[in-house]
Protein backbone atom coordinates (compact mmCIF):
# COMPACT_ATOMS: atom_id res chain seq x y z
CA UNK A 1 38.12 -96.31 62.57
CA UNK A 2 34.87 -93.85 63.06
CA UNK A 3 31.90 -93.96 62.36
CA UNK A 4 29.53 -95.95 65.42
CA UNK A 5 31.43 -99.07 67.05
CA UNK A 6 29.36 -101.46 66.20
CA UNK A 7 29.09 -101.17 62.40
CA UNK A 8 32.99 -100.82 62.81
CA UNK A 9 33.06 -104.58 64.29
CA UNK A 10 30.25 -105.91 62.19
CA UNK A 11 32.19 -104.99 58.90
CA UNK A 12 35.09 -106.30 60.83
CA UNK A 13 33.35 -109.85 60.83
CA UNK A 14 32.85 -112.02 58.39
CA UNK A 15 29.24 -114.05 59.76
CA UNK A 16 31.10 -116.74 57.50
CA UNK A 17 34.62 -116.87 59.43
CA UNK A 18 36.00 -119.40 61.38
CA UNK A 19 35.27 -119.65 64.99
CA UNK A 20 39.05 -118.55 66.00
CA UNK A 21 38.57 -115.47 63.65
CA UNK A 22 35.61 -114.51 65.41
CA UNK A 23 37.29 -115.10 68.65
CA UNK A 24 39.91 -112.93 67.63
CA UNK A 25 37.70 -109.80 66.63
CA UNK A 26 35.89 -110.01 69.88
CA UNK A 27 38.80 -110.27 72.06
CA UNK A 28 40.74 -107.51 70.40
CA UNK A 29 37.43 -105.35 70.44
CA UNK A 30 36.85 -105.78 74.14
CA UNK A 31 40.39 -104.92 74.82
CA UNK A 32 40.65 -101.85 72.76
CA UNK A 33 37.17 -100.26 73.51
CA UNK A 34 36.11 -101.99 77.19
CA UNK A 35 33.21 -104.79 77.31
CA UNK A 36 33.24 -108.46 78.79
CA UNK A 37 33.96 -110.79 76.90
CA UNK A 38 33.81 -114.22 79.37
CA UNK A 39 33.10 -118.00 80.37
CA UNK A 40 30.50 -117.73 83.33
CA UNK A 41 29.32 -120.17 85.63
CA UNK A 42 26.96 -123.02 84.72
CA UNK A 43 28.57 -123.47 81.41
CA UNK A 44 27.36 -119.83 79.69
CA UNK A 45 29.35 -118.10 78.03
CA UNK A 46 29.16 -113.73 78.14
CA UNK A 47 29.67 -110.98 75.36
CA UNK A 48 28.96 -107.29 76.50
CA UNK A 49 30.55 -105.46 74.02
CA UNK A 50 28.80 -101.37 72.42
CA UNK A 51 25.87 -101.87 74.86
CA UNK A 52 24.35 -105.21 73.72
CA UNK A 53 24.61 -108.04 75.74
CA UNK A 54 24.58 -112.13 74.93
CA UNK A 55 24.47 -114.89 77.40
CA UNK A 56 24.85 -118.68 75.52
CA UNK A 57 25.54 -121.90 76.32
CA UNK A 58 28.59 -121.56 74.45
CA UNK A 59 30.94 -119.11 72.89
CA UNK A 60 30.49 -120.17 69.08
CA UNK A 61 26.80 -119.37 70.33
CA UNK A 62 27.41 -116.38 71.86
CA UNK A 63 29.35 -115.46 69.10
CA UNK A 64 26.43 -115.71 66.88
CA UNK A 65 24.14 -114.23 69.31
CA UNK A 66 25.79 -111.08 69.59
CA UNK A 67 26.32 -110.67 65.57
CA UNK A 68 22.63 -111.26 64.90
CA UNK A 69 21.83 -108.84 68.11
CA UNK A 70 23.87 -106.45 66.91
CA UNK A 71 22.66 -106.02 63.07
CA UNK A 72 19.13 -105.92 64.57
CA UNK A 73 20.36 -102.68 66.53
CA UNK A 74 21.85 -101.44 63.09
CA UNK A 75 18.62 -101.97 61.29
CA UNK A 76 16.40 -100.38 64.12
CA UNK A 77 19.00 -97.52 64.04
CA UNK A 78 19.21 -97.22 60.05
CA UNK A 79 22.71 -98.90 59.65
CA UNK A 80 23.52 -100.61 56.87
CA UNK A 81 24.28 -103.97 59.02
């Protein structure tokens, strides 16, 4: 794919899917382009993935977290997230 990374995963995405298809999308992006994608202590769960970064008290949550951070990025950047 080209074009900027995190467009690329957004339109990946479906906000709609599943929680395993999410799961999916995010692993496979964090192994093919770098990130964290991880349980941490106290019951939080981490997504640093294209330079934003989610902490949540789950992953479904962090999940969401990142998705909405991430189309708010597009928007300030004049994506079409």
């Amino acid at each position: 794919m080209n074009g900027d990374p995190i467009q690329n995963l957004l339109n990946r995405i479906n906000p709609q899917s599943d929680f395993a298809t999410k799961h999916d999308a995010f692993v496979a992006e964090t192994l093919e382009c770098g990130g964290s994608y991880q349980a941490q202590a106290g019951n939080t769960f981490m997504i640093d993935l294209h330079g934003i970064r989610v902490l949540a008290n789950s992953e479904a949550n962090a999940h969401e977290l990142w998705l909405r951070a991430a189309n708010i990025q597009m928007r300030r950047l004049g994506g079409a997230a």
